[in-house]
N, C-alpha and C. Protein backbone atom coordinates (compact mmCIF):
# COMPACT_ATOMS: atom_id res chain seq x y z
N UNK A 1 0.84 -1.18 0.00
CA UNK A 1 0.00 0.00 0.00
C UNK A 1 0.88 1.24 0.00
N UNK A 2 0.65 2.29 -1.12
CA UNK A 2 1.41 3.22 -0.76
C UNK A 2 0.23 4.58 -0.47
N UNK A 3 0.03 5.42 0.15
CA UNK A 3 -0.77 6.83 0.07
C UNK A 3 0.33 7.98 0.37
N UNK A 4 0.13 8.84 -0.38
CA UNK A 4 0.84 10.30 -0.51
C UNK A 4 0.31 11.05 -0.40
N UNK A 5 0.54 12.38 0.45
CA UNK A 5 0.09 13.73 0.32
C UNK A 5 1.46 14.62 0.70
N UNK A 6 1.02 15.98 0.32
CA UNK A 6 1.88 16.80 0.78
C UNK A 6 1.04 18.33 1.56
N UNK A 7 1.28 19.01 2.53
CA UNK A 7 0.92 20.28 3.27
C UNK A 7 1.94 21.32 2.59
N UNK A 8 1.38 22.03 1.93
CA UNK A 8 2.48 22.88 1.71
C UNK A 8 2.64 23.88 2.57
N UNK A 9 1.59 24.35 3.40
CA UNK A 9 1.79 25.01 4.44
C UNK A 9 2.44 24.53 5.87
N UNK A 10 2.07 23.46 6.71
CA UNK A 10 3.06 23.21 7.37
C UNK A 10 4.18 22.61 7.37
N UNK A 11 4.54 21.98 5.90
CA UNK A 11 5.78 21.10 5.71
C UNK A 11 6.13 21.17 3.99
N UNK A 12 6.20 22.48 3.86
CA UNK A 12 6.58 23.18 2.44
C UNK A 12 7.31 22.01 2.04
N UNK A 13 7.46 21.16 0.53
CA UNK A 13 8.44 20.58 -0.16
C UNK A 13 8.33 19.31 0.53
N UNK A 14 7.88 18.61 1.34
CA UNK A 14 7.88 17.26 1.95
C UNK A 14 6.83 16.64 1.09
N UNK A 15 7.01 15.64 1.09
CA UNK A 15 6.16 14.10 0.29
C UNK A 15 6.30 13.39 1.35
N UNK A 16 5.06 13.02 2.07
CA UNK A 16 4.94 12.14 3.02
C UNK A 16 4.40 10.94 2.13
N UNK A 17 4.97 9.61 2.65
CA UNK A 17 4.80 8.42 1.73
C UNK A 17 4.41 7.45 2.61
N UNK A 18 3.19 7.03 2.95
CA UNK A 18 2.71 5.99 3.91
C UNK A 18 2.49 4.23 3.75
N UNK A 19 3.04 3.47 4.36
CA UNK A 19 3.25 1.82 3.77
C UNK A 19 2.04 1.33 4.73
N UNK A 20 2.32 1.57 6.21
CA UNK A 20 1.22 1.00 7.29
C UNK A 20 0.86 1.74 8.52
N UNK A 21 0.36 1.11 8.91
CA UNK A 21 -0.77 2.10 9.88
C UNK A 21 0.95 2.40 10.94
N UNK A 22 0.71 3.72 11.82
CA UNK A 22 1.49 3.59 13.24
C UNK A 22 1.58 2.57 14.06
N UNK A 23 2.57 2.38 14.73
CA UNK A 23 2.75 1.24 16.00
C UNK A 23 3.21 2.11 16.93
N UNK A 24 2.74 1.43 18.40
CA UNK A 24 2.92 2.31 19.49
C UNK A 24 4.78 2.51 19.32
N UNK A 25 5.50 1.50 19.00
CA UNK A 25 7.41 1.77 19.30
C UNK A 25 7.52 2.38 17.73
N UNK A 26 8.25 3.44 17.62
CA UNK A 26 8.59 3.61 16.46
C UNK A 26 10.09 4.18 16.25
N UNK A 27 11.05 4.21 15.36
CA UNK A 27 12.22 4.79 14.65
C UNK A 27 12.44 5.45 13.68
N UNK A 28 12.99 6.62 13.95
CA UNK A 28 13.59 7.28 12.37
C UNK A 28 14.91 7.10 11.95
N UNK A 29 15.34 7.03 10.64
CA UNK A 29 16.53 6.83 10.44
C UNK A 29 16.25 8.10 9.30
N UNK A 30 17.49 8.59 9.30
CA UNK A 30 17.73 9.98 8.06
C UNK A 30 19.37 9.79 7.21
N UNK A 31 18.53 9.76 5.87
CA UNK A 31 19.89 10.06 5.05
C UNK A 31 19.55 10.42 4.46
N UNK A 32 20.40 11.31 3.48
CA UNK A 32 20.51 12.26 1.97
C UNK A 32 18.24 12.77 1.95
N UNK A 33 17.98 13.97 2.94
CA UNK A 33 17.13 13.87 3.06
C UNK A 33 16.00 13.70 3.41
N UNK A 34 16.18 12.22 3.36
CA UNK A 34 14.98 11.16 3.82
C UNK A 34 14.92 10.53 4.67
N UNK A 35 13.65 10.73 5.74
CA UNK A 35 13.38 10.05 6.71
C UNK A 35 12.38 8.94 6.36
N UNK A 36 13.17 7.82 7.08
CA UNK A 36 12.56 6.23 7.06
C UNK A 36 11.87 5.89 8.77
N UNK A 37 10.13 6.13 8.46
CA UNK A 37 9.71 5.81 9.97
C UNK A 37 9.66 4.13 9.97
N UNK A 38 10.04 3.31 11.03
CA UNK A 38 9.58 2.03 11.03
C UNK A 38 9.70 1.51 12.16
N UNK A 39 9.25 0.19 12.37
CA UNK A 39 9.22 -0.24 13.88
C UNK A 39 10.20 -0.88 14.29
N UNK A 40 10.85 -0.63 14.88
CA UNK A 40 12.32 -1.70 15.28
C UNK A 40 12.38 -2.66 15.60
N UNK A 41 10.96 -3.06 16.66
CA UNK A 41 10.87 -5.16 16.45
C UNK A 41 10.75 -5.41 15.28
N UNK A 42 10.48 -5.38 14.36
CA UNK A 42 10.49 -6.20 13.51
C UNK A 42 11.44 -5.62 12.00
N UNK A 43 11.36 -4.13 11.88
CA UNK A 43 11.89 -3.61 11.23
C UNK A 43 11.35 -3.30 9.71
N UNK A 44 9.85 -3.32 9.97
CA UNK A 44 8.76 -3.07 8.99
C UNK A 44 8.85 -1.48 8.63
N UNK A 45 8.93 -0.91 7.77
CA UNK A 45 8.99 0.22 7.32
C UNK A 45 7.52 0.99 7.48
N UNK A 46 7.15 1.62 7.79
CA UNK A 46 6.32 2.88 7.83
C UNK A 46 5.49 3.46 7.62
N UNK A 47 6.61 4.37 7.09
CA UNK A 47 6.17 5.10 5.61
C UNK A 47 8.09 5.99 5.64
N UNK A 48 7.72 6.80 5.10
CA UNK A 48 8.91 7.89 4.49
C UNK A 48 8.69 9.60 3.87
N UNK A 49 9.27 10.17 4.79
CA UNK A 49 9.06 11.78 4.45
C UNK A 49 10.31 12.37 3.52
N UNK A 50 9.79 12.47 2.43
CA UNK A 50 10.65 13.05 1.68
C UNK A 50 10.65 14.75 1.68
N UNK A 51 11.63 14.76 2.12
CA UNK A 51 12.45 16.17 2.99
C UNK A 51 12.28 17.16 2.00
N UNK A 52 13.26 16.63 0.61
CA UNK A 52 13.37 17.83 -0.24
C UNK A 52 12.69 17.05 -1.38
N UNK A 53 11.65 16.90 -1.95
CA UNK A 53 11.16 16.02 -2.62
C UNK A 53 11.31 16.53 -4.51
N UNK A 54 11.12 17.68 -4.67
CA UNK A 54 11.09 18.52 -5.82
C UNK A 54 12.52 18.27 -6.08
N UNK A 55 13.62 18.07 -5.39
CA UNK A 55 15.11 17.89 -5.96
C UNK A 55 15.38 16.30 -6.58
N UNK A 56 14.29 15.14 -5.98
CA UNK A 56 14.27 13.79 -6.43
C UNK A 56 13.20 14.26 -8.17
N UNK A 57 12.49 15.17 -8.07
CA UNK A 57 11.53 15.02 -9.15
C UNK A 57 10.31 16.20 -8.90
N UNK A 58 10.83 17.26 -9.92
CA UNK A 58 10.17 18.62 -9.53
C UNK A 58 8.59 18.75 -10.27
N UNK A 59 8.51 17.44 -10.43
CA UNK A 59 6.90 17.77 -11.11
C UNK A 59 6.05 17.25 -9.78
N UNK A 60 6.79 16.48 -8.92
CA UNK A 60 5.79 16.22 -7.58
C UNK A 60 6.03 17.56 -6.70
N UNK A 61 4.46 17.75 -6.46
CA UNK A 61 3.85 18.70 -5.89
C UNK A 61 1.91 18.91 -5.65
N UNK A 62 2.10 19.98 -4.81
CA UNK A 62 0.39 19.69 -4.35
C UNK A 62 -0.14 20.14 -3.18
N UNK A 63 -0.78 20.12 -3.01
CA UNK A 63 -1.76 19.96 -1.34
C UNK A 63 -2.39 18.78 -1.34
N UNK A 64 -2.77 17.96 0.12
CA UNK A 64 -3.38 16.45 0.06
C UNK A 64 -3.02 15.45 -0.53
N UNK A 65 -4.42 14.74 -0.49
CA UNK A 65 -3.48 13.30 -0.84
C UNK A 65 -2.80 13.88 -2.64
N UNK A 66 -1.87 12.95 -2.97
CA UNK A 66 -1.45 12.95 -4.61
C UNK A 66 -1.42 11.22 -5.38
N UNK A 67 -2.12 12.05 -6.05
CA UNK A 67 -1.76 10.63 -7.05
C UNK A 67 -0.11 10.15 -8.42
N UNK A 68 0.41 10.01 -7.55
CA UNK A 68 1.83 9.87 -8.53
C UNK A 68 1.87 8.67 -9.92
N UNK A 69 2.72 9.16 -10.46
CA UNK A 69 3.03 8.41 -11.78
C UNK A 69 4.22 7.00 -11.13
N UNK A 70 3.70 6.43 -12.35
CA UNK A 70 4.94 5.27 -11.99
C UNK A 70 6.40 5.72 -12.21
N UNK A 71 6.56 6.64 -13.26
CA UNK A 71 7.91 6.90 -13.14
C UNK A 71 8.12 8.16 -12.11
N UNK A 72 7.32 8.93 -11.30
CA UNK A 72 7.57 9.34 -10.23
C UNK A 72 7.94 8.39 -9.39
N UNK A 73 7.20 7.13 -9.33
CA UNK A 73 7.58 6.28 -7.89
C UNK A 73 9.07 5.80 -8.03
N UNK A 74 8.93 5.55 -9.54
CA UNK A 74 10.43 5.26 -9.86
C UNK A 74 12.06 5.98 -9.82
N UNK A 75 11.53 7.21 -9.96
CA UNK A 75 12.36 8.49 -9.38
C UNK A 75 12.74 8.05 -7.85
N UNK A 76 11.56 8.17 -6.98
CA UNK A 76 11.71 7.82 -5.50
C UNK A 76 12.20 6.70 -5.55
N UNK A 77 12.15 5.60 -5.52
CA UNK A 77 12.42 4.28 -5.02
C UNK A 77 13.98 4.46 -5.60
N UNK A 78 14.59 5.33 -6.64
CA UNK A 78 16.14 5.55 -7.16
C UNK A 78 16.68 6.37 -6.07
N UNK A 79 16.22 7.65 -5.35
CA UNK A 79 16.48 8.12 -3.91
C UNK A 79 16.60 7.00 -2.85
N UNK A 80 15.12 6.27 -2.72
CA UNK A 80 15.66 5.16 -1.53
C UNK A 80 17.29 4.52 -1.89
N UNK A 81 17.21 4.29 -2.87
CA UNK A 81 18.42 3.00 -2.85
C UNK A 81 19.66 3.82 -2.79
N UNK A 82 19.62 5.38 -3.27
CA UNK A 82 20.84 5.92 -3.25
C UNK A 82 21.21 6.45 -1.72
N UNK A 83 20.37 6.21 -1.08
CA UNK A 83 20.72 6.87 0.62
C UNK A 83 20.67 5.66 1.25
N UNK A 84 20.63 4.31 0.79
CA UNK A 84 21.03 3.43 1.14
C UNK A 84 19.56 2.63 2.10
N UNK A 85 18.54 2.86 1.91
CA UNK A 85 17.10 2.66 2.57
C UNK A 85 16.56 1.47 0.74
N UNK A 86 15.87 0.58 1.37
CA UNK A 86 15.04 -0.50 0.30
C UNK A 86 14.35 0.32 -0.32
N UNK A 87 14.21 0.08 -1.69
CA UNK A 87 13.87 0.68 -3.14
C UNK A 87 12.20 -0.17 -2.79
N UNK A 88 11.41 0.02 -1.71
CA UNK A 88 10.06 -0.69 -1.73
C UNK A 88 8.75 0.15 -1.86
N UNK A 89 8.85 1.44 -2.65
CA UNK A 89 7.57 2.00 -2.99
C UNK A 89 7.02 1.47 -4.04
N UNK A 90 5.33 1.15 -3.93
CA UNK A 90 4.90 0.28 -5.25
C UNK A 90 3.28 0.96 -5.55
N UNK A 91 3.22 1.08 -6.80
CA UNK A 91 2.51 2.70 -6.87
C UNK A 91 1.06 1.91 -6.59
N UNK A 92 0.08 2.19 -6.22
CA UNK A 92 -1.57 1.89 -5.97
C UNK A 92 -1.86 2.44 -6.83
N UNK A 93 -3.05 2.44 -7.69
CA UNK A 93 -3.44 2.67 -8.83
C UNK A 93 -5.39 2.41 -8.93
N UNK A 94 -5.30 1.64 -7.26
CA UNK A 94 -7.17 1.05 -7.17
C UNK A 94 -7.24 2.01 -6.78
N UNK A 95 -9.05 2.63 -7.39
CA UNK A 95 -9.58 4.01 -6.45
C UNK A 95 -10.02 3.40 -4.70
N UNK A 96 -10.01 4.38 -4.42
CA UNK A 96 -10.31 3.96 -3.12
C UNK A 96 -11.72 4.36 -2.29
N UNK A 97 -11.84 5.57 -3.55
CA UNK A 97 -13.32 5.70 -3.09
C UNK A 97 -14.32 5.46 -4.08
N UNK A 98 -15.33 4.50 -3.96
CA UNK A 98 -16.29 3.92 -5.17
C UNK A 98 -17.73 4.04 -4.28
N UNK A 99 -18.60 4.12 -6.09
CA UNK A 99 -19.86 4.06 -5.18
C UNK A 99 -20.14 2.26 -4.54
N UNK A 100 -20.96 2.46 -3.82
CA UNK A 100 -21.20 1.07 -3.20
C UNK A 100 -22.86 0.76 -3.06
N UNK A 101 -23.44 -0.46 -2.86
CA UNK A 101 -24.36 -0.79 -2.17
C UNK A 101 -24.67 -1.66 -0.80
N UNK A 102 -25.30 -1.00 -0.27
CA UNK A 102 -25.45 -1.85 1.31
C UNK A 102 -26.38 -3.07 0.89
N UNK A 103 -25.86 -4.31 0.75
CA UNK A 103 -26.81 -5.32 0.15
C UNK A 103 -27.42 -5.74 1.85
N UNK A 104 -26.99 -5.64 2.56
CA UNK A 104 -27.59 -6.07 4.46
C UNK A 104 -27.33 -4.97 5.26
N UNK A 105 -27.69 -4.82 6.77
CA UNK A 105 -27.30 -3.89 7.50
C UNK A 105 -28.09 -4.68 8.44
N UNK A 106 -27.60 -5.18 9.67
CA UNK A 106 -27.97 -6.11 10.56
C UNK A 106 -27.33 -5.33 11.75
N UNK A 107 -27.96 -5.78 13.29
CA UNK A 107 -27.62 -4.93 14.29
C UNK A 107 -26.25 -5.47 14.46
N UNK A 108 -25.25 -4.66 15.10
CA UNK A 108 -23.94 -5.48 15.90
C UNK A 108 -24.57 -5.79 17.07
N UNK A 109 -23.78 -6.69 17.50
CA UNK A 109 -24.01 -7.90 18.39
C UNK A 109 -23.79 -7.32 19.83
N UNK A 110 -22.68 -6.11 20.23
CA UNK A 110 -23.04 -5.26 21.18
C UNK A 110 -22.78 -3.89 21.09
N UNK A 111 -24.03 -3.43 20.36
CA UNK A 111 -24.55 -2.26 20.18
C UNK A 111 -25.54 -1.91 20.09
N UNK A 112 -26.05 -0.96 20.61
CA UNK A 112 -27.76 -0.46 20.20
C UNK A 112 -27.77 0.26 18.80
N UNK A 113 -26.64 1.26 18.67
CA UNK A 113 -26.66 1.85 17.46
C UNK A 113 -25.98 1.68 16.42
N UNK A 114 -25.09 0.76 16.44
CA UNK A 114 -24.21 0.46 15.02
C UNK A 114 -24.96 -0.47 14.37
N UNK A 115 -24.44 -0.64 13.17
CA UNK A 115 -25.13 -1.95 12.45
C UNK A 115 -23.52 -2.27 11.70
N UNK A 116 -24.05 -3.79 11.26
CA UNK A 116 -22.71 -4.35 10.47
C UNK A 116 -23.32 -4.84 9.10
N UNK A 117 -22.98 -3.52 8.41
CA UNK A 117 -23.36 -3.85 6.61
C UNK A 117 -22.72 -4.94 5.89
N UNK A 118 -23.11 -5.31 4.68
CA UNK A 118 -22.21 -6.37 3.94
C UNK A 118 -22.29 -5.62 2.74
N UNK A 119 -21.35 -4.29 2.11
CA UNK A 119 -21.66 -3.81 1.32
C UNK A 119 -20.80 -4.24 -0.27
N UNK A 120 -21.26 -4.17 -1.14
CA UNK A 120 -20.51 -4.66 -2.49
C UNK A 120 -20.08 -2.86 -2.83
N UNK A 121 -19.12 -3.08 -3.13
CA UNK A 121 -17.91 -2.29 -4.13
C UNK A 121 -17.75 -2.86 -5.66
N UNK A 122 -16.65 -2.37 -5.73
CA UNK A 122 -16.02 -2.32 -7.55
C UNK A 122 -15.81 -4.09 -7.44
N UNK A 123 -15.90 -4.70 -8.39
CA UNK A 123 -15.33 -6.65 -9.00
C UNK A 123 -16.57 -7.19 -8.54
N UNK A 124 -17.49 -6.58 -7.41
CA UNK A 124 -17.93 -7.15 -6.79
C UNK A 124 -18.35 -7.42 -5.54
N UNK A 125 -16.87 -7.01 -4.77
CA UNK A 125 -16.31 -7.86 -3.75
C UNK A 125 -17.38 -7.10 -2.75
N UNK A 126 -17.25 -7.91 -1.78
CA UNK A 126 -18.40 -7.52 -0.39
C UNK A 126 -17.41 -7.28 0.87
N UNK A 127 -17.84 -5.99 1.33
CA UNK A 127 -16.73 -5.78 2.40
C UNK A 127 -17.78 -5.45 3.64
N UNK A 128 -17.21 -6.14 4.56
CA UNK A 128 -18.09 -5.85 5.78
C UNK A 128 -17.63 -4.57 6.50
N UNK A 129 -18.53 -3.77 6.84
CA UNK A 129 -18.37 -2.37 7.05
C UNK A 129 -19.54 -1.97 8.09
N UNK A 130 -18.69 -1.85 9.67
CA UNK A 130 -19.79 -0.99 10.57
C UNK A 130 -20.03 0.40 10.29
N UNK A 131 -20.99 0.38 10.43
CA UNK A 131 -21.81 1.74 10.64
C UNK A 131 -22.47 2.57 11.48
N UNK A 132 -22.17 3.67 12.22
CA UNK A 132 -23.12 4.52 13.14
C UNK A 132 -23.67 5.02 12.42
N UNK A 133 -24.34 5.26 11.25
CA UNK A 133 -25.26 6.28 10.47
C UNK A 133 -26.37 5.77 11.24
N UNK A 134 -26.77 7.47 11.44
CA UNK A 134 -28.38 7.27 11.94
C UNK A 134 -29.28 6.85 10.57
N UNK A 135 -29.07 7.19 9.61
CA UNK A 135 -29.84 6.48 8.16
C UNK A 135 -29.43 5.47 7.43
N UNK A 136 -28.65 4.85 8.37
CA UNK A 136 -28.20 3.41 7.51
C UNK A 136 -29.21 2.15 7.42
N UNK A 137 -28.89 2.13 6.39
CA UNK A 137 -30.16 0.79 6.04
C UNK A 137 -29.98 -0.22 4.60
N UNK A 138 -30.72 -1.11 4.60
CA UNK A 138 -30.15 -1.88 3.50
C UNK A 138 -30.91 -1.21 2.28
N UNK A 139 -30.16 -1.65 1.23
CA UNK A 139 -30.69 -1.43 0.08
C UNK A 139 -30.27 0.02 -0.35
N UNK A 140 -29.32 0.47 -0.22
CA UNK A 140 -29.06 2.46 -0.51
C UNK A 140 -27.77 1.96 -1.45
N UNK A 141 -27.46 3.33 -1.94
CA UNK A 141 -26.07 3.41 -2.81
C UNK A 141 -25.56 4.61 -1.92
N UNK A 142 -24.41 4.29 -1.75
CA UNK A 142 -23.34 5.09 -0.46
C UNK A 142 -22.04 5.26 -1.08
N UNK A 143 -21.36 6.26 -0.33
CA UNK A 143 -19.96 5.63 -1.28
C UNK A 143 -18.77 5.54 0.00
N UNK A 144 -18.37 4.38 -0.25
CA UNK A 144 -17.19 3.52 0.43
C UNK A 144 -15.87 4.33 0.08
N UNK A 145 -15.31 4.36 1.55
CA UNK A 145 -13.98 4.69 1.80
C UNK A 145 -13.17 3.62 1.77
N UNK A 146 -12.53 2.80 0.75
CA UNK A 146 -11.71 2.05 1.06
C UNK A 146 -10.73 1.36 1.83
N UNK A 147 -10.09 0.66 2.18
CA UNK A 147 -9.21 0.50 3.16
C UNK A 147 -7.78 1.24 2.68
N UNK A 148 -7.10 2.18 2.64
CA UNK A 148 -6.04 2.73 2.02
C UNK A 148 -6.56 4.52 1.97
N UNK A 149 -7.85 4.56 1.52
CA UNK A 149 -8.25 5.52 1.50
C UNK A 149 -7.70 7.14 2.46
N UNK A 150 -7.38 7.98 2.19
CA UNK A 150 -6.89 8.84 2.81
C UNK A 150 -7.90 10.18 2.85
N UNK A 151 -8.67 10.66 3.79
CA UNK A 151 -10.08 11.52 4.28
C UNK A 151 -9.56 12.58 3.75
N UNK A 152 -10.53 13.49 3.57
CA UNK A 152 -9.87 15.34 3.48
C UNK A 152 -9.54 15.58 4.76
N UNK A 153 -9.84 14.66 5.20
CA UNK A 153 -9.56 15.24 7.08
C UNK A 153 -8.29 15.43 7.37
N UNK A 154 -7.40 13.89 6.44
CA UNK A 154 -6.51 13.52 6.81
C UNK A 154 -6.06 12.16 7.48
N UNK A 155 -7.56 12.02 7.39
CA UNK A 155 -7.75 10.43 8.71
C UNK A 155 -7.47 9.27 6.94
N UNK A 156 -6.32 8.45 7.65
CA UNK A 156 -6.51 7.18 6.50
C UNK A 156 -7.43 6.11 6.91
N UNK A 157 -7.93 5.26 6.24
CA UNK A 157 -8.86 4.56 6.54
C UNK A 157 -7.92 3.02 6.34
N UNK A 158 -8.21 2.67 7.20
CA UNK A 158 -7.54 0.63 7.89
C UNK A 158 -8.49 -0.06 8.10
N UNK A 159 -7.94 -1.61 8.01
CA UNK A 159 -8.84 -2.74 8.65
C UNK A 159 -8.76 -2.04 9.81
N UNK A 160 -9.93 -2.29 10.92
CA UNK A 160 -10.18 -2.63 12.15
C UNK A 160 -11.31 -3.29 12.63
N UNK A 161 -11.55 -2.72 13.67
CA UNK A 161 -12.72 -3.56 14.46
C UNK A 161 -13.26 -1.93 15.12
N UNK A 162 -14.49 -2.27 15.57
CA UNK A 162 -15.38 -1.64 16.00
C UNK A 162 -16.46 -2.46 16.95
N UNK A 163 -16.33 -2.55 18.68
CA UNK A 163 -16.35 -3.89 19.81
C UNK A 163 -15.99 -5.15 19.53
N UNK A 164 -15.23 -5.01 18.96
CA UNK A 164 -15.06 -6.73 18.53
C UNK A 164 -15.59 -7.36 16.69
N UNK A 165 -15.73 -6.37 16.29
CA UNK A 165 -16.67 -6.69 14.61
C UNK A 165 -15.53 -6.20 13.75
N UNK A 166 -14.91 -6.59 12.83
CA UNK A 166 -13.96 -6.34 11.64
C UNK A 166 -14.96 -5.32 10.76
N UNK A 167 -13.92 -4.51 10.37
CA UNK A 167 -14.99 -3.26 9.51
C UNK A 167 -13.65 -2.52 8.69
N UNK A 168 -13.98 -3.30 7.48
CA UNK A 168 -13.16 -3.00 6.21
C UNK A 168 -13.47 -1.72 5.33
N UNK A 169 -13.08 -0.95 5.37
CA UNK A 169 -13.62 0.34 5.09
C UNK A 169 -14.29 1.34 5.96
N UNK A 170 -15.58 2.17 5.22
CA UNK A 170 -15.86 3.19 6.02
C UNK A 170 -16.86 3.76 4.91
N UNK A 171 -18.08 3.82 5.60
CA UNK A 171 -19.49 4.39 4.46
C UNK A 171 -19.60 5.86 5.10
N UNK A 172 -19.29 6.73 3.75
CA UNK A 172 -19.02 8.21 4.39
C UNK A 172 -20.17 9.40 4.34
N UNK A 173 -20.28 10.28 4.46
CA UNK A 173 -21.30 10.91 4.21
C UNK A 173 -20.78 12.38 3.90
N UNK A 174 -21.25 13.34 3.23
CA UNK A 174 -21.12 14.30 2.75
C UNK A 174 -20.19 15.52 3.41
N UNK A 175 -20.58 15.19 4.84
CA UNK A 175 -19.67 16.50 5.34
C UNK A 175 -18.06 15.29 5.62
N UNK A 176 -18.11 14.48 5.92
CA UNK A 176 -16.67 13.83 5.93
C UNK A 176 -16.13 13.83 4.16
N UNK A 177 -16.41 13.73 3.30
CA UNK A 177 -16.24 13.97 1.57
C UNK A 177 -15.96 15.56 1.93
N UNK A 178 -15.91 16.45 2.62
CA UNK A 178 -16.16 17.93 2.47
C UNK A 178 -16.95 18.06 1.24
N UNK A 179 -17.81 17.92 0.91
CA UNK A 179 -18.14 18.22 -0.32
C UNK A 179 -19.14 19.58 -0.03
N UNK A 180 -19.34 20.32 -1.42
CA UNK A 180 -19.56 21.57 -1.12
C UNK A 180 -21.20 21.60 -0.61
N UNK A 181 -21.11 22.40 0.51
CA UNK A 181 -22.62 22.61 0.81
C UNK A 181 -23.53 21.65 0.97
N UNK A 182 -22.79 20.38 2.07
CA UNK A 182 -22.98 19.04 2.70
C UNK A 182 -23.59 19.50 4.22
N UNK A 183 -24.76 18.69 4.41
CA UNK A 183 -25.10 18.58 5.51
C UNK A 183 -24.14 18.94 6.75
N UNK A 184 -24.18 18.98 7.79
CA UNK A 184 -23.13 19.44 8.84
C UNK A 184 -23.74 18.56 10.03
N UNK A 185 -23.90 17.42 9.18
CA UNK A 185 -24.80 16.22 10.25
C UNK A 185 -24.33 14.98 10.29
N UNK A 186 -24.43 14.44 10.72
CA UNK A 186 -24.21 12.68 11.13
C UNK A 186 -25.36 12.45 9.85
N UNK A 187 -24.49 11.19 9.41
CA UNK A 187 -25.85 10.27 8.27
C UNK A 187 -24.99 10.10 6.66
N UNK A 188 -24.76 9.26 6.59
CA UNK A 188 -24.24 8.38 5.28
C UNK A 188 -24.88 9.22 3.91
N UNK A 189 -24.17 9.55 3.08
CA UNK A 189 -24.21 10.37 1.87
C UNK A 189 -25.01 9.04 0.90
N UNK A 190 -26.06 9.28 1.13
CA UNK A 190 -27.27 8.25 -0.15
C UNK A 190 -27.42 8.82 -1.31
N UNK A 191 -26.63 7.96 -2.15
CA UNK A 191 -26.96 8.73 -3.69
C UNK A 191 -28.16 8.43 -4.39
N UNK A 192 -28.54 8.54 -5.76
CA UNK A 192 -29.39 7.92 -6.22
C UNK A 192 -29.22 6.75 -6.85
N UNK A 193 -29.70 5.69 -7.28
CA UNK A 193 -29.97 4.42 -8.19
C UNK A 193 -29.18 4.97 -9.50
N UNK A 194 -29.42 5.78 -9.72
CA UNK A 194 -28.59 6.47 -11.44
C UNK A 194 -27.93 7.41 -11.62
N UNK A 195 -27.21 7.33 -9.99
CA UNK A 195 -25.77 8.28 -9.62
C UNK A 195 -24.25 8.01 -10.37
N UNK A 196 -24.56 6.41 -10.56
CA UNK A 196 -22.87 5.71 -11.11
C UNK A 196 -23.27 4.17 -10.88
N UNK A 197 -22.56 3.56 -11.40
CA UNK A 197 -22.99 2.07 -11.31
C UNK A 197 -22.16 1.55 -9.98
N UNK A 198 -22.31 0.98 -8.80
CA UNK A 198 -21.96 -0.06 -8.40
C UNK A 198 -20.50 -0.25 -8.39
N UNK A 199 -19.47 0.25 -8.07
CA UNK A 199 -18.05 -0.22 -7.69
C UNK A 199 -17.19 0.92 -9.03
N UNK A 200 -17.88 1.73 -9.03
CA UNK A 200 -17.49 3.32 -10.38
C UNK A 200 -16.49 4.47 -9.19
N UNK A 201 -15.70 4.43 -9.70
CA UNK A 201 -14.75 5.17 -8.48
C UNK A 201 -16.24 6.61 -8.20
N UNK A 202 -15.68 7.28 -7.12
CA UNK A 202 -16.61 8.13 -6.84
C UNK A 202 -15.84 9.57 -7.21
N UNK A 203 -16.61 10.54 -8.06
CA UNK A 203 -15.97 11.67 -8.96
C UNK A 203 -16.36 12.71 -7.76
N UNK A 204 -15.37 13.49 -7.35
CA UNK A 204 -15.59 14.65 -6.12
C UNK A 204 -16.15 15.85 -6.71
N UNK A 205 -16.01 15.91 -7.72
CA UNK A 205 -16.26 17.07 -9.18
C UNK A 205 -17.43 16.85 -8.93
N UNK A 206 -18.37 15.48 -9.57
CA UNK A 206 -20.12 15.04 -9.70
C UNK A 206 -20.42 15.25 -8.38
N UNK A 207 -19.54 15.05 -7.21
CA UNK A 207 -20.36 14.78 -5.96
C UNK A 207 -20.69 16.34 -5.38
N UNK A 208 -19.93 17.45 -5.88
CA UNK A 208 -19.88 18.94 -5.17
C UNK A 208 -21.49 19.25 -6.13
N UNK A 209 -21.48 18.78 -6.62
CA UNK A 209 -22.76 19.10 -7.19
C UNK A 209 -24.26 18.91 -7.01
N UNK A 210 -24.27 17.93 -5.68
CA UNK A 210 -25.04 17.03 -5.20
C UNK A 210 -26.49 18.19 -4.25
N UNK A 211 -25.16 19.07 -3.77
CA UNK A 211 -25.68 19.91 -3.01
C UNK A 211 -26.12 21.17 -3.17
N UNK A 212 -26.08 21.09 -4.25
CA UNK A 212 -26.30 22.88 -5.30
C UNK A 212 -27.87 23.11 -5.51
């Protein structure tokens, strides 16, 4: 998994490059640059902040997440190996945010208010996904935050659990999308039946429009 963004306001010229979630022990190592975060039991890599990033390859740039080229990654992964850090960036290319359908929404087992959806995405695939939406229910088109997915918030989205229930993704709703002139409420963003088909990445462009 790789996700990228950059702040140009609090960390002008940095490319933050993310592999896995945080662990409570962590390490930096720095050369020519680049900092390598990873965990020292085991020695799993991170992610990686590229310091001066425009000097590896001056067309990367931005605010938020970025979507890089392969021969950008390939630029980078020629920095890793020259500061002496593993050449292991490998570019993602799946959207991460698609429309979806809630084919179930059943109570969790200890909760009054969550439910545990079985929602289908893009191939197909069915990802089980809790939910606090006060309007969650079966049968809607929603659109799924992937597992990789990176929020406008900033929040990335991971496997976890939610009391004990695995919840692969994240069914979002309009003011978490920031989208323009979104509710400022709790409740899952329900599109229509002839919004996008079923596992169609989700367009932020079509969606600011939702609310006009």
């Amino acid at each position: 998994m790789l996700i990228t963004s950059m702040n140009q306001t609090s960390m002008p010229g940095v490319l933050v490059a993310i592999l896995a979630p945080d662990h409570e022990q962590q390490t930096v190592d720095v050369a020519n640059q680049i900092a390598r975060v990873y965990d020292p039991l085991t020695d799993q890599t991170l992610g990686y902040n590229f310091l001066q990033v425009q000097k590896i390859d001056p067309e990367i740039s931005g605010n938020g997440a970025l979507e890089l080229s392969q021969t950008q990654v390939t630029h980078l992964n020629a920095a890793l190996s020259q500061a002496g850090f593993k050449p292991e960036l490998v570019l993602d290319t799946k959207p991460k945010f698609v429309v979806g359908y809630v084919e179930k929404a059943e109570p969790h087992p200890d909760s009054d208010h969550l439910l545990v959806t079985q929602t289908r995405v893009d191939h197909d695939q069915i990802l089980q996904i809790v939910s606090g939406s006060p309007n969650m229910r079966e049968h809607i088109f929603v659109v799924v935050a992937k597992v990789g997915a990176l929020m406008p918030s900033g929040q990335i989205i991971w496997p976890g659990e939610l009391r004990g229930v695995p919840s692969d993704g994240m069914i979002t709703s309009g003011r978490e999308l920031h989208l323009i002139n979104a509710p400022q409420k709790k409740g899952a963003l329900i599109l229509s039946p002839d919004f996008a088909p079923v596992g169609t990445p989700f367009s932020f462009e079509q969606g600011n429009k939702l609310f006009v």
